[in-house]
Protein backbone atom coordinates (compact mmCIF):
# COMPACT_ATOMS: atom_id res chain seq x y z
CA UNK A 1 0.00 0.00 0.00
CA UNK A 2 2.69 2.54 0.45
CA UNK A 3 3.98 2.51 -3.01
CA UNK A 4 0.89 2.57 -4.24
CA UNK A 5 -0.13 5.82 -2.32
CA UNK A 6 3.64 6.88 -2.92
CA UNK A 7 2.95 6.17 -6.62
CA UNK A 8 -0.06 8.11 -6.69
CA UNK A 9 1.41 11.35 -5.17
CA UNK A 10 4.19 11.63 -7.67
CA UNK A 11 1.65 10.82 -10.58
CA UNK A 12 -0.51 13.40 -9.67
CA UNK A 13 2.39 16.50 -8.72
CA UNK A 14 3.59 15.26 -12.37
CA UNK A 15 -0.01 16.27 -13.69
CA UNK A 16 -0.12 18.86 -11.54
CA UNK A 17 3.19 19.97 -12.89
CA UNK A 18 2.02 19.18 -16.04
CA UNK A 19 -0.80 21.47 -16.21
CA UNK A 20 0.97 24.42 -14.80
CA UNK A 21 3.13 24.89 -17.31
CA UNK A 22 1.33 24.11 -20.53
CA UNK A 23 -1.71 26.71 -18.85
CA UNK A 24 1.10 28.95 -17.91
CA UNK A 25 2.18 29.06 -21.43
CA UNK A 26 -1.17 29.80 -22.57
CA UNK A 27 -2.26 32.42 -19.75
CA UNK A 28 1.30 34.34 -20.92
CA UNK A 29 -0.52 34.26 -24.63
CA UNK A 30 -3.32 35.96 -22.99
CA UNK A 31 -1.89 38.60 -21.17
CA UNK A 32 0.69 39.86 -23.49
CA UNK A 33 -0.61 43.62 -22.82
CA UNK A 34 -0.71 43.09 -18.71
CA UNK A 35 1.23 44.72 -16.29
CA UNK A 36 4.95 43.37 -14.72
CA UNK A 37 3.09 42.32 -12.01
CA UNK A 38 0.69 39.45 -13.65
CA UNK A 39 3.78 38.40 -16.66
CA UNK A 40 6.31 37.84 -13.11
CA UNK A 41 3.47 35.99 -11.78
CA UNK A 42 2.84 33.55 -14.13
CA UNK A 43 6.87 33.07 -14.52
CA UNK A 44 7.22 31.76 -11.11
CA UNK A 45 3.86 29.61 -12.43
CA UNK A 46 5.22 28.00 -14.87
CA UNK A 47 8.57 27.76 -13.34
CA UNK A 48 7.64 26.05 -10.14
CA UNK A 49 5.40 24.11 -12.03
CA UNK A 50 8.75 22.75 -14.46
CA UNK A 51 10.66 22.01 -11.43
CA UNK A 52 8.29 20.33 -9.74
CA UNK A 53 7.68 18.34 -12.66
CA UNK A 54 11.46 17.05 -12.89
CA UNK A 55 11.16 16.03 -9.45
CA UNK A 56 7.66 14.01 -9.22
CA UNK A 57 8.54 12.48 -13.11
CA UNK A 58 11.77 11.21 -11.46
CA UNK A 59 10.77 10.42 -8.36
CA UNK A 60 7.78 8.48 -9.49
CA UNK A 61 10.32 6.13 -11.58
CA UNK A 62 11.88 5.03 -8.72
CA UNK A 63 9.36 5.00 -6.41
CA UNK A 64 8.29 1.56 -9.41
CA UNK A 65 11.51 0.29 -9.54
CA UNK A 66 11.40 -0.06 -5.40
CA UNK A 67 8.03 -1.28 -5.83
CA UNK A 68 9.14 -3.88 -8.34
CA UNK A 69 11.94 -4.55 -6.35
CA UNK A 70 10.51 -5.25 -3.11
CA UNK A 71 13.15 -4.94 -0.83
CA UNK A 72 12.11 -1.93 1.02
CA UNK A 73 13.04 1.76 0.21
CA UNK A 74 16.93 0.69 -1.08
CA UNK A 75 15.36 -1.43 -3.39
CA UNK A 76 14.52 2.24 -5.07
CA UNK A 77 18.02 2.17 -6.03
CA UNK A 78 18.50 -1.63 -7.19
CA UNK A 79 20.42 -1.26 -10.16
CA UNK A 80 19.20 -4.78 -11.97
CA UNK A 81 15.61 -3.26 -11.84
CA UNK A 82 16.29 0.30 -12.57
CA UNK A 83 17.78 -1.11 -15.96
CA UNK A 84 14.90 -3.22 -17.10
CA UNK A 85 12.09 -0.16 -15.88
CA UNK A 86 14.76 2.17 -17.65
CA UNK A 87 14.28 -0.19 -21.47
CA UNK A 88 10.82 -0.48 -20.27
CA UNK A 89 7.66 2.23 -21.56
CA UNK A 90 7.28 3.26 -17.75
CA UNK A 91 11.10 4.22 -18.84
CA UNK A 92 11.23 6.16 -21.93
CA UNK A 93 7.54 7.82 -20.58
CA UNK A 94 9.29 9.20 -17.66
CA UNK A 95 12.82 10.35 -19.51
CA UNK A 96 10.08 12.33 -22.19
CA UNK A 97 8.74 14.06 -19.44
CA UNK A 98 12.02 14.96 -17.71
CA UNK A 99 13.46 16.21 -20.52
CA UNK A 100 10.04 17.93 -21.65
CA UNK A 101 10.18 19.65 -17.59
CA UNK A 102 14.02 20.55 -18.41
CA UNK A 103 13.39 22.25 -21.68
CA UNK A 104 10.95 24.72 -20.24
CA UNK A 105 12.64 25.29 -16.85
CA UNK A 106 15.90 25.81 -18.63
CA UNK A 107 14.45 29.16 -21.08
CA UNK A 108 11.99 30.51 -18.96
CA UNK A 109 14.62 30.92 -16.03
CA UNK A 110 17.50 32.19 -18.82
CA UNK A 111 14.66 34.94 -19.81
CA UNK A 112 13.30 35.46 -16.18
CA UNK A 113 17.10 36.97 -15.34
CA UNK A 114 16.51 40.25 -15.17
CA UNK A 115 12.92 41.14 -15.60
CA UNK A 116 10.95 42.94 -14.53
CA UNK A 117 13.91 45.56 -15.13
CA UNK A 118 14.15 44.17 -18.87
CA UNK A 119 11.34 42.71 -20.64
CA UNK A 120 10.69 39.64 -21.78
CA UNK A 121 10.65 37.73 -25.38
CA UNK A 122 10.64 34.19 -26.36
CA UNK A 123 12.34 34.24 -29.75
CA UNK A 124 12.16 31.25 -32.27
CA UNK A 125 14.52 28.76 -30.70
CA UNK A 126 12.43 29.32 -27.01
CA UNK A 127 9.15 28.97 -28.62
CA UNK A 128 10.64 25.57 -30.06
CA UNK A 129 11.82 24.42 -27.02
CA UNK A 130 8.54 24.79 -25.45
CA UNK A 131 6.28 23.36 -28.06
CA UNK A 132 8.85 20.47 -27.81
CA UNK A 133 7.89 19.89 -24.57
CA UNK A 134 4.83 20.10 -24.76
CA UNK A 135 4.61 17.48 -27.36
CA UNK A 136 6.70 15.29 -25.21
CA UNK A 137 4.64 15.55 -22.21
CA UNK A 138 1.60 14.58 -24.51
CA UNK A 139 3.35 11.45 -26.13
CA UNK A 140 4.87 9.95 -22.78
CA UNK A 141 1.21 9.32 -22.33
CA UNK A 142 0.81 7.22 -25.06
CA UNK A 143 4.10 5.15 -23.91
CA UNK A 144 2.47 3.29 -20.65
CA UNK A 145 -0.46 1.66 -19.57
CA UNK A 146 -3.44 -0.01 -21.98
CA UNK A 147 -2.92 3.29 -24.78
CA UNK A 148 0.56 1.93 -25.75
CA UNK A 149 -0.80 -1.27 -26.76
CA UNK A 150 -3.49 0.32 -28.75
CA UNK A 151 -3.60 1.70 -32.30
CA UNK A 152 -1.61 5.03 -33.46
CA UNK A 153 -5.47 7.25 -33.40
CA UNK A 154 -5.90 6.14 -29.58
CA UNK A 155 -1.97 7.40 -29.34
CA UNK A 156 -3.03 10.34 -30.99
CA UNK A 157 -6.16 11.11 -28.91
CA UNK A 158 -4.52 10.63 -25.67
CA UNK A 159 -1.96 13.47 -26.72
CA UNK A 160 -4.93 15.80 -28.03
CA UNK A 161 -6.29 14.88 -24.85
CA UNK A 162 -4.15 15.48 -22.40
CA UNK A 163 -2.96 19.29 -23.99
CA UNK A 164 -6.42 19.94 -23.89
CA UNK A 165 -7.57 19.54 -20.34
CA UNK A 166 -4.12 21.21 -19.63
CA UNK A 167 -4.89 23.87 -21.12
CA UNK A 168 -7.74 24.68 -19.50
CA UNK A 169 -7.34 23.29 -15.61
CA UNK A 170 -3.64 25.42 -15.90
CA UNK A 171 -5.67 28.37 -17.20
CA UNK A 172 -7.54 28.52 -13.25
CA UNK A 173 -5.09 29.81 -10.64
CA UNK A 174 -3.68 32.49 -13.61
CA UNK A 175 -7.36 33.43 -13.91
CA UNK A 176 -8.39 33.26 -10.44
CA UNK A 177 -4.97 35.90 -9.66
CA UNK A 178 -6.25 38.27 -12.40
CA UNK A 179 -9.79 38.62 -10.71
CA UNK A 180 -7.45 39.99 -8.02
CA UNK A 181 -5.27 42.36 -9.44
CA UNK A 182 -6.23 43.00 -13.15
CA UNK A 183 -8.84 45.97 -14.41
CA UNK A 184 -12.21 44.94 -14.72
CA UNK A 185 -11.93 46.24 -18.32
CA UNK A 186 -8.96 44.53 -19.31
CA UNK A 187 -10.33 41.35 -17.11
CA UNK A 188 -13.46 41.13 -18.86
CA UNK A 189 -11.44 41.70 -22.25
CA UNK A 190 -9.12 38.52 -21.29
CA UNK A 191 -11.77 36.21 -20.24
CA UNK A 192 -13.59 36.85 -23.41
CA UNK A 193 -10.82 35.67 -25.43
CA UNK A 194 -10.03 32.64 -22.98
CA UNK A 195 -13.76 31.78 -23.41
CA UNK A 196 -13.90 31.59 -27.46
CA UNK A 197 -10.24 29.83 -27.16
CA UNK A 198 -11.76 27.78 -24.45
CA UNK A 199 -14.47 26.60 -27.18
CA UNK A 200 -11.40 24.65 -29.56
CA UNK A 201 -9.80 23.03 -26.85
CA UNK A 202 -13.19 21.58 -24.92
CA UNK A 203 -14.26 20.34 -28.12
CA UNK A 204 -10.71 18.71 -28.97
CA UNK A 205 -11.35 17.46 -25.15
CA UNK A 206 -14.40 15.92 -26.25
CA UNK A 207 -14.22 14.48 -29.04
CA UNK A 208 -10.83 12.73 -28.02
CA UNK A 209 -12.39 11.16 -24.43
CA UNK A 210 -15.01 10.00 -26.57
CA UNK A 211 -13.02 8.39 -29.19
CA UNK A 212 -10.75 6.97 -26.46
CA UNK A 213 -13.92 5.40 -24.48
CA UNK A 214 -14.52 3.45 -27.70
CA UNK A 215 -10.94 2.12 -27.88
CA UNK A 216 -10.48 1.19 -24.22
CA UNK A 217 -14.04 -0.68 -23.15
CA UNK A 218 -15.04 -3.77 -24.79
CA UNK A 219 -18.65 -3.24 -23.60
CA UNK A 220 -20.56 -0.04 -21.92
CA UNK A 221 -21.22 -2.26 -19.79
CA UNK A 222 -17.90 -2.38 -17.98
CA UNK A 223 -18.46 1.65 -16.91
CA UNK A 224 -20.43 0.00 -14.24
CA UNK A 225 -19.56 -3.23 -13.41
CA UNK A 226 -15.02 -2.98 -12.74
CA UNK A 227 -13.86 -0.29 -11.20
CA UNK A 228 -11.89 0.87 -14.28
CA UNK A 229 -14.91 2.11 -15.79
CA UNK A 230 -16.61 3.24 -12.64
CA UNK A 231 -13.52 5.39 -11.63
CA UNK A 232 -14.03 6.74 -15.39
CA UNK A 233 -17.38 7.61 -14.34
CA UNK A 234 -16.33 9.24 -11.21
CA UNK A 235 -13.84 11.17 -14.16
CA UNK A 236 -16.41 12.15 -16.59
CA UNK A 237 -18.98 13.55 -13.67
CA UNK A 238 -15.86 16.15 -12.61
CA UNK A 239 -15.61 17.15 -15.81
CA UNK A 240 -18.88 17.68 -16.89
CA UNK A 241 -19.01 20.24 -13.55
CA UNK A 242 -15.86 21.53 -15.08
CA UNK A 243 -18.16 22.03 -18.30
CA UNK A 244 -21.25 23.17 -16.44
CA UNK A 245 -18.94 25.98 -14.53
CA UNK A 246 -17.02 26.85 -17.53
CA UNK A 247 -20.45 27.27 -19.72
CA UNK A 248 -22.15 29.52 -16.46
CA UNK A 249 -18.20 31.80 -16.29
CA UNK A 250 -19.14 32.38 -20.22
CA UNK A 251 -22.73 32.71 -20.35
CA UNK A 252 -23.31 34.84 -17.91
CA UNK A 253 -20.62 35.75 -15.30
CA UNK A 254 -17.94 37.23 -17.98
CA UNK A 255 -20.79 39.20 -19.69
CA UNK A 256 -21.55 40.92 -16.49
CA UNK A 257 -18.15 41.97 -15.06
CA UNK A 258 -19.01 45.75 -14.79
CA UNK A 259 -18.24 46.12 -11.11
CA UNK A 260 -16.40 44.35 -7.93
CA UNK A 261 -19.45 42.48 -7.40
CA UNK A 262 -18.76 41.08 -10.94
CA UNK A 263 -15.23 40.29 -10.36
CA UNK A 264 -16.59 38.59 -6.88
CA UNK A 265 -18.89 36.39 -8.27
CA UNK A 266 -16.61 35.34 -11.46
CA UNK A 267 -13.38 34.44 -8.62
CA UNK A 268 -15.63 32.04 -6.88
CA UNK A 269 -16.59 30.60 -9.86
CA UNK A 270 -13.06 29.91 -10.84
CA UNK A 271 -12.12 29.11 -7.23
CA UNK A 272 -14.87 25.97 -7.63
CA UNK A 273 -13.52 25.03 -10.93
CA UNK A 274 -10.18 24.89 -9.39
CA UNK A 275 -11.60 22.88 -6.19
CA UNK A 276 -13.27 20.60 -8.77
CA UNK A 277 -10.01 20.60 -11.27
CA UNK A 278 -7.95 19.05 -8.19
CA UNK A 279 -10.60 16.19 -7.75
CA UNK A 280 -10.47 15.12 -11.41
CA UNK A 281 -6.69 15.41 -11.76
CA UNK A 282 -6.33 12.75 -8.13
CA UNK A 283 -9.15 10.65 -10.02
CA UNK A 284 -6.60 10.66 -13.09
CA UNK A 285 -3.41 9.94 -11.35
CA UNK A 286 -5.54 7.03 -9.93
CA UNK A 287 -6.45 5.92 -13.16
CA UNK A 288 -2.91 5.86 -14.64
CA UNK A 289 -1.05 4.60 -11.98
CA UNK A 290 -2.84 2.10 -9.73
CA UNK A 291 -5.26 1.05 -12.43
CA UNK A 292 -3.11 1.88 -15.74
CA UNK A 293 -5.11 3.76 -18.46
């Protein structure tokens, strides 16, 4: 039971990580016309998020090799096992994602030297570096559990899939500090765009759960009767009160940011999105590590 609960935690401060920095990313897309104060923010966002990354991806690989090893916490060390898991897809998964961690920790802190006295720019080469990783992060999904021993469009789904709920549970705490310090003008003005960007990515969310559902039950029937598919279930209700939040922040909360009662209203939206955010992210470490999606 320990390594299992050890196991967990890592998995799920790697998604955590995970979604910090690809949502960090995005937020710093969004902002591009904010003050120091919001860009130095979501710098120390994305880099926390990169470091912790590096640390729960390579932590979590040896937290299997002492669970394979079973000889207590040295056995985390036992070089015979760390060489098989190392050749195995638990091993090239977790070397994607440390790599994918080191390539946005590594610009983002070179740029971050400095600022706010100078400004910041992500030339070409940065911009590659970080699409990079993100496209590593996405395909050391596809390397482990029941995906990697499915077809190349179930690969390809569980990539769309994963930058697409990072995109948008990353988005939260960078929206949730603007209701604090940005303009209700300029607030209103950047929620609007994250809501009609918002629209691409729930759809690619969609559409690529759906497809994978089809690829990974047999039968509808097992969403209630193994625990795979009633953990899924568990999934699929937190993010359909992701959706139902989401829909009332564009609907009706955005449109009516005129005032601090506005911006009140719109926060604790965003603070329940993030409460509910944190559930489905624990349900999907669960799912990939002590069940294997």
């Amino acid at each position: 039971m320990g390594w299992d609960i050890s196991s967990l935690v890592a998995k799920a401060l790697t998604l955590m990580a995970m979604v910090s920095i690809v949502g960090g990313f995005f937020c710093m897309y969004l902002v591009v016309k904010s003050g120091s104060q919001v860009r130095l923010y979501l710098i120390n966002y994305i880099k926390i998020g990169a470091l912790v990354g590096v640390i729960a991806s390579s932590l979590y690989f040896f937290i299997q090799v002492g669970a394979f090893s079973q000889t207590g916490l040295k056995g985390m060390f036992d070089l015979t096992m760390i060489t098989i898991l190392a050749q195995s897809g638990l091993g090239y998964a977790s070397l994607n994602r440390v790599i994918a961690f080191t390539l946005v920790l590594a610009p983002i802190s070179y740029k971050a030297k400095g600022y706010p006295k100078t400004e910041i720019t992500y030339g070409f080469f940065s911009v590659f570096l970080i699409v990079i990783s993100g496209l590593l992060i996405a395909y050391s999904f596809s390397q482990i559990g029941h995906v990697a021993e499915l077809q190349i469009g179930a690969r390809f789904a569980i990539g769309f899939h994963v930058l697409a709920i990072s995109l948008w549970i990353g988005s939260l705490f960078p929206l949730f500090y603007l209701c604090k310090v940005e303009e209700i003008a300029r607030l209103q003005k950047i929620m609007q765009r994250f809501g009609e960007l918002a629209i691409v990515f729930v759809a690619v969310l969609i559409l690529s759960g759906l497809y994978l559902l089809l690829q990974l039950l047999e039968s509808p029937i097992e969403l209630i009767s193994t625990p795979y598919g009633i953990t899924l279930i568990l999934k699929l209700a937190g993010v359909s009160a992701l959706l139902f939040l989401g829909a009332l922040n564009k609907m009706r909360l955005v449109p009516n940011l005129k005032n601090n009662i506005g911006v009140s209203n719109l926060k604790r939206s965003i603070q329940y999105e993030i409460y509910v955010a944190f559930v489905v992210l624990i349900i999907t470490a669960y799912l990939t590590t002590l069940i294997g999606i």
